[in-house]
Protein backbone atom coordinates (compact mmCIF):
# COMPACT_ATOMS: atom_id res chain seq x y z
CA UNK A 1 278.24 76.24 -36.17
CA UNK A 2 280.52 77.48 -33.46
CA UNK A 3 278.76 79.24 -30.96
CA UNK A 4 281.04 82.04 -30.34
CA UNK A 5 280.72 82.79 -34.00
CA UNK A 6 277.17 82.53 -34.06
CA UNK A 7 276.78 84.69 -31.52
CA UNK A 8 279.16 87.41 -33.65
CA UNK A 9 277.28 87.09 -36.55
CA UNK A 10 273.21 87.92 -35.09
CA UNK A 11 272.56 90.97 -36.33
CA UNK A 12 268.89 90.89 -36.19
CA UNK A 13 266.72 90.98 -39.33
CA UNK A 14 266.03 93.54 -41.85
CA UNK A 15 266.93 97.54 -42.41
CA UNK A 16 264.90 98.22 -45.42
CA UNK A 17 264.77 101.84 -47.75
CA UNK A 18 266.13 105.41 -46.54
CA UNK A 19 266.40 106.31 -43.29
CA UNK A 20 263.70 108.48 -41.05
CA UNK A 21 263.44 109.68 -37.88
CA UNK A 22 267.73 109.10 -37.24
CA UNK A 23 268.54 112.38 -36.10
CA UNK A 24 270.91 111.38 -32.49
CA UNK A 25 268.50 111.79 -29.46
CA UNK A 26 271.03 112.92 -26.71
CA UNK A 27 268.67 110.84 -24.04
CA UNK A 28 269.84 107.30 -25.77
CA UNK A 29 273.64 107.98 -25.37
CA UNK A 30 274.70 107.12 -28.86
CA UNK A 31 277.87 107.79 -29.93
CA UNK A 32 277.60 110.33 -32.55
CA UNK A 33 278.16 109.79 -36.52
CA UNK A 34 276.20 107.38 -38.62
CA UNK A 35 277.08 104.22 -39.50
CA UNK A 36 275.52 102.73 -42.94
CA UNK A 37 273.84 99.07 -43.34
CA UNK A 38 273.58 97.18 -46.67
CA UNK A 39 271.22 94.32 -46.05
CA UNK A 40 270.36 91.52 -48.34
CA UNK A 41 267.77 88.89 -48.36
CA UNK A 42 268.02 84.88 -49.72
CA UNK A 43 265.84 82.47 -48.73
CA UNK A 44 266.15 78.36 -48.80
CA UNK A 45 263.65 76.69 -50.79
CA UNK A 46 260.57 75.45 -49.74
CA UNK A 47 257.05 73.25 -50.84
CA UNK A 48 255.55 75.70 -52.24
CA UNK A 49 254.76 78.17 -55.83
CA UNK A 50 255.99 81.55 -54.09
CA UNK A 51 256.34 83.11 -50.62
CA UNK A 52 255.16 86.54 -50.89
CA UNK A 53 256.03 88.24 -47.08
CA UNK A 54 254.82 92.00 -46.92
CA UNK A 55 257.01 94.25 -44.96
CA UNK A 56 255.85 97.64 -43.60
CA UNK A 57 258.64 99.01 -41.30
CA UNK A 58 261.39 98.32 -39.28
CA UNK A 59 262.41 99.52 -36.19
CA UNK A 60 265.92 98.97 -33.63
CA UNK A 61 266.50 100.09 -30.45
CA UNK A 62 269.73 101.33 -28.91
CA UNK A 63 270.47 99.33 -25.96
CA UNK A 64 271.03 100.91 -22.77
CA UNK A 65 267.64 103.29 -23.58
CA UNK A 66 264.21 102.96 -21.57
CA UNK A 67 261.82 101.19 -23.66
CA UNK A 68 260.27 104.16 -25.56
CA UNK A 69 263.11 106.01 -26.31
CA UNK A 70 266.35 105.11 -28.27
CA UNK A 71 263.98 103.56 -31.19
CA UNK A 72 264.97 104.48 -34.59
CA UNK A 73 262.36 103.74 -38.03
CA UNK A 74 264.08 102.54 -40.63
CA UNK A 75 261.67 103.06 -43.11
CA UNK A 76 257.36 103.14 -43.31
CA UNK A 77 257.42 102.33 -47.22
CA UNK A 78 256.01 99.05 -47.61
CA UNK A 79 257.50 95.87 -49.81
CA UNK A 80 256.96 92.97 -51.15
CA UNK A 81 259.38 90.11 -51.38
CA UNK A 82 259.38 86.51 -53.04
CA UNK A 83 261.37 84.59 -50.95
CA UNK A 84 261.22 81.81 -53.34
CA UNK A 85 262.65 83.59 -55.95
CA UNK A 86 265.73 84.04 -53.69
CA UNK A 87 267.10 80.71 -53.77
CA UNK A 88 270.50 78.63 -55.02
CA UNK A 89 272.71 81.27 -54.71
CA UNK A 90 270.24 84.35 -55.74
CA UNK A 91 269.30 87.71 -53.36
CA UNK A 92 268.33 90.64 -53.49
CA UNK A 93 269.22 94.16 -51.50
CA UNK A 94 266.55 94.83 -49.49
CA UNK A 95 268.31 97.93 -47.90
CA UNK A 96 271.30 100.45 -47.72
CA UNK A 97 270.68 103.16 -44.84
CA UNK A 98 272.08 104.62 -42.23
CA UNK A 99 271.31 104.78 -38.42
CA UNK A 100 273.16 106.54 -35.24
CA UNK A 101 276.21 104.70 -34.37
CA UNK A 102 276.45 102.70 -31.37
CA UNK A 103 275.70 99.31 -29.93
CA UNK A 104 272.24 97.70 -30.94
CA UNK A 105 270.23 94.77 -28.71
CA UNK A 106 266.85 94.66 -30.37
CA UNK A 107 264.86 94.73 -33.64
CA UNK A 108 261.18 94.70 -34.65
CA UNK A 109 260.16 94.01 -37.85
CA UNK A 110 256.07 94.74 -38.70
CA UNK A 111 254.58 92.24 -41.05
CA UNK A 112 252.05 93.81 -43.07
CA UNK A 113 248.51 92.73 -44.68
CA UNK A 114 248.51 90.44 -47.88
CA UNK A 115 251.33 88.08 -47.22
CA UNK A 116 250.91 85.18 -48.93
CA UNK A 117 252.03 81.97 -49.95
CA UNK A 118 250.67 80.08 -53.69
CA UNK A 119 250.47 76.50 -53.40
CA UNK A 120 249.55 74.10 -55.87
CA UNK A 121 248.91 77.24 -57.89
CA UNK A 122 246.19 78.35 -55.80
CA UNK A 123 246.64 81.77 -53.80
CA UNK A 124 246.61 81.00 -49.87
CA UNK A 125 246.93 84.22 -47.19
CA UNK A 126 249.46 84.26 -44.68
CA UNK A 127 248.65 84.66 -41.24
CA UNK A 128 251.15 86.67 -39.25
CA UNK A 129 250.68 86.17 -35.23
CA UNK A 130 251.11 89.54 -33.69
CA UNK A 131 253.17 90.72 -36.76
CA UNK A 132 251.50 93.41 -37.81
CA UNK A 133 250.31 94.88 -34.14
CA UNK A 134 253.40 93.79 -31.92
CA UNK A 135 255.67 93.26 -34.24
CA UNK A 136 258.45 90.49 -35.08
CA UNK A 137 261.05 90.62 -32.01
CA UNK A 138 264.58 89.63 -32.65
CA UNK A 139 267.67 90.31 -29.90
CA UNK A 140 270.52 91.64 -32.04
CA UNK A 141 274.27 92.24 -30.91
CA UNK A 142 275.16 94.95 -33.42
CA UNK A 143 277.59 97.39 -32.89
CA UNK A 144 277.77 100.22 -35.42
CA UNK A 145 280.51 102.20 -35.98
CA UNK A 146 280.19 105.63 -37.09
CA UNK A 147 281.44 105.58 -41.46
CA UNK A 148 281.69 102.00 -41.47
CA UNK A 149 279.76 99.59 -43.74
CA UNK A 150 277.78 96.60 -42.37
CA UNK A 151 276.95 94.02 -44.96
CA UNK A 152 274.54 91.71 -43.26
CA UNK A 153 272.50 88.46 -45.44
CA UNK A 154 269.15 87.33 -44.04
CA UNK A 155 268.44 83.87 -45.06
CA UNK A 156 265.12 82.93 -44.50
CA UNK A 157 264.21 79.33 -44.67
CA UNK A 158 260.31 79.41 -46.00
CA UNK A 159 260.39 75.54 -45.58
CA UNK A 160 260.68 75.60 -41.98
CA UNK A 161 258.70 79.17 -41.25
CA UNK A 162 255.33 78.11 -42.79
CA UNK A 163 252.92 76.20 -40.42
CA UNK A 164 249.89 74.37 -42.15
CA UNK A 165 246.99 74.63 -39.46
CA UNK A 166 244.08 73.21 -41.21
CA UNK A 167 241.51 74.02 -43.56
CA UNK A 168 243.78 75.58 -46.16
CA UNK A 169 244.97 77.93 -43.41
CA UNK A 170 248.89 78.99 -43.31
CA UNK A 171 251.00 81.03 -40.47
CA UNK A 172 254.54 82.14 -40.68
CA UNK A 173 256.98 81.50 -37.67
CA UNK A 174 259.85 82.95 -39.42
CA UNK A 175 263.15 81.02 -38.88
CA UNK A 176 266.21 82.53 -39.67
CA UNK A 177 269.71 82.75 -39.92
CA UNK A 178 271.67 86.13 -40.34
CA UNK A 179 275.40 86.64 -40.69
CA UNK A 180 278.11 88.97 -41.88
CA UNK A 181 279.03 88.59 -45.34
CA UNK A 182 282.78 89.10 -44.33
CA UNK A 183 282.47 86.33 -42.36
CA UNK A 184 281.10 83.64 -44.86
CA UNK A 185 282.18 82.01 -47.71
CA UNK A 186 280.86 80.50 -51.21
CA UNK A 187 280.18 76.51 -51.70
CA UNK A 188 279.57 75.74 -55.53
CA UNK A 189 279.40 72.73 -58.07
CA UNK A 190 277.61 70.90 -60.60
CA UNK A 191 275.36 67.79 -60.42
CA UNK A 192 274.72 65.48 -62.89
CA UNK A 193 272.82 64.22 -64.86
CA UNK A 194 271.06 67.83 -64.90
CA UNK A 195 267.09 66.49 -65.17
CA UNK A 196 267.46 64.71 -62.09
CA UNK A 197 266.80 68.31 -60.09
CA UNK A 198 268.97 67.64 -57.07
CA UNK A 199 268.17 68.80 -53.46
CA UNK A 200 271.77 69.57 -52.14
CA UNK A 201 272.16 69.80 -48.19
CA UNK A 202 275.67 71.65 -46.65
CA UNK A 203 276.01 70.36 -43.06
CA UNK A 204 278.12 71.04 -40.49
CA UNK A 205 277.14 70.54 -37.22
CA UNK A 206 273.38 71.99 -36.81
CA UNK A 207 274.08 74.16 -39.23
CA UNK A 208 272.33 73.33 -42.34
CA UNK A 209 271.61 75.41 -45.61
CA UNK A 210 269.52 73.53 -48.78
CA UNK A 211 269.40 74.33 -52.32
CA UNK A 212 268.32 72.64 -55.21
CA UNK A 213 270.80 72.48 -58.52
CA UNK A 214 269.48 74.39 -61.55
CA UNK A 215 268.12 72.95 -65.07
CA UNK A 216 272.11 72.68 -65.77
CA UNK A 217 273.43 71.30 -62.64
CA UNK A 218 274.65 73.99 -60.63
CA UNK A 219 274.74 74.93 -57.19
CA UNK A 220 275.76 77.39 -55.21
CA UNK A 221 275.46 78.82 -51.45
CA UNK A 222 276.57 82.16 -51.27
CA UNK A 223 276.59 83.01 -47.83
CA UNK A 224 278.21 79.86 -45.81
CA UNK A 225 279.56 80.35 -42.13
CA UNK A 226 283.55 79.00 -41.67
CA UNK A 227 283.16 75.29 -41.07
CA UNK A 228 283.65 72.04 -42.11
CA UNK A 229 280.98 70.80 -44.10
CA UNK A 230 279.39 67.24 -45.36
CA UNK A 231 277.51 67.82 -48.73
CA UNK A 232 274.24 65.71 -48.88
CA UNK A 233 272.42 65.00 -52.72
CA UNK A 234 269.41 63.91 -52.40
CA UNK A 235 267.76 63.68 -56.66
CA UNK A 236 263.90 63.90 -57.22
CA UNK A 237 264.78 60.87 -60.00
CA UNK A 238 264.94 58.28 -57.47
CA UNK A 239 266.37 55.97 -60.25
CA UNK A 240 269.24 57.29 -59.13
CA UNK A 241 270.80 57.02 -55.82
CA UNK A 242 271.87 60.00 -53.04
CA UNK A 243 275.51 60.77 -52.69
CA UNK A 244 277.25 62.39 -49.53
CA UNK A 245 280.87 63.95 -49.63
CA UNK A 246 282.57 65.11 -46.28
CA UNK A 247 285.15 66.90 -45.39
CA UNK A 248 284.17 70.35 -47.29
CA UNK A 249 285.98 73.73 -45.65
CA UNK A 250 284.53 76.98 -46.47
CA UNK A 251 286.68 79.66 -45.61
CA UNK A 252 285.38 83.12 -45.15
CA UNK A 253 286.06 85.09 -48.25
CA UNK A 254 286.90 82.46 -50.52
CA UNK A 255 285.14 80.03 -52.95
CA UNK A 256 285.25 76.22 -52.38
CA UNK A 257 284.31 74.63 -56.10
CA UNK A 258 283.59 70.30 -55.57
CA UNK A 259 283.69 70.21 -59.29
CA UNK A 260 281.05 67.83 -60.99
CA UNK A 261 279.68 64.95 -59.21
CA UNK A 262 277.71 62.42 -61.28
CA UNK A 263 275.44 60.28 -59.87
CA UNK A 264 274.79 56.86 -60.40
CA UNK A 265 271.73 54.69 -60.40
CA UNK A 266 270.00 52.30 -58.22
């Protein structure tokens, strides 16, 4: 992905539930106003029965502010999300509230007690380094403009934020990738024969999203930066052989369709 554009579209993470504790404090220099967030949550597919992450509260930080001033709570009601549920297409609104408007460089999102993941049907806990003391740190460029709407996706790739360390013991190093949904666009077809259960990669660059097609064939990534993509199908029948098409541009705001691509057998 283009740098320049990645760099526009970091947010940060999360703004979850109604707003506390946003009334302007003069000694941060905000601008005045509120600005309003809607932020969703998706999630890549991973290895595993469900990803169950436990959020308590979120907190961002008005740049330009000493570091104990200039923080605003988003919310203190905690939630439970399974990210594995949130897959091929699907999300979920985790948030719509409103903070001070002004310019945003940092985000901290607190983890709380019993994450966990299921694997193999059997219940595992999630360890969360510093998550729930420190919190998760993320730099942010986000500057909020007082009665505008920010529409911001999370996608959170489970498969590559879970770290097996042993004796049935699991710890999350979230990796993620957050952009604008102005600034993405939809990537959609059908695979078949259906049963073979697909893995479909879109690549461009270093920039790559994964899905898996649905008991009818379909995919669908909902929330794909500008670029030029190659699609990767990779089926779990491995009678049947992968298939790559190139040359796939995703505009932002508009829905590229590759039709129906049938795959063929060893």
């Amino acid at each position: 992905m283009n740098r320049t554009l990645a760099a526009a579209l970091m947010f940060g993470l999360v703004v979850i539930g109604g707003c506390e504790d946003n009334q302007i404090d003069s000694s941060t220099g905000t601008q005045g106003g509120q600005g309003i967030i809607v932020v969703r949550l998706t999630d890549a597919p991973g290895a595993y029965d469900a990803v169950n992450i436990v959020v308590d509260s979120v907190r961002v930080h008005y740049d330009g502010s000493d570091t104990v001033s200039g923080w605003y709570t988003i919310t203190r009601v905690p939630a439970t999300y399974d990210l594995l549920a949130l897959s091929n297409g699907r999300d979920t609104v985790m948030a719509e509230g409103s903070i001070p408007a002004g310019y945003y460089s940092q985000m901290r999102l607190y983890i709380g007690q019993g994450s966990n993941i299921v694997v193999d049907g059997t219940w595992r806990p999630l360890e969360i380094p510093s998550g729930s003391q420190s919190g998760l740190k993320l730099n942010i460029q986000a500057n909020i403009l007082a009665g505008v709407k920010y529409e911001l996706v999370l996608d959170f790739e489970a498969s590559r934020s879970i770290v097996a360390t042993g004796s049935g013991h699991y710890q999350l190093k979230p990796v993620i990738k957050v952009v604008s949904t102005a600034l993405t666009g939809i990537l959609s077809g059908v695979v078949l024969p259906a049963a073979t259960r697909p893995a479909v990669s879109a690549i461009a660059g270093i920039d790559t999203s994964v899905t898996f097609a649905d008991t009818s064939g379909n995919f669908r990534f909902k929330y794909l930066s500008p670029a030029t993509y190659t699609l990767k199908i990779v089926p779990t029948d491995a009678t049947y052989r992968d298939t790559t098409l190139t040359g796939i541009i995703v505009t932002a705001g508009a829905t590229t369709s590759v039709g129906t691509i049938t795959l063929h057998t060893n």
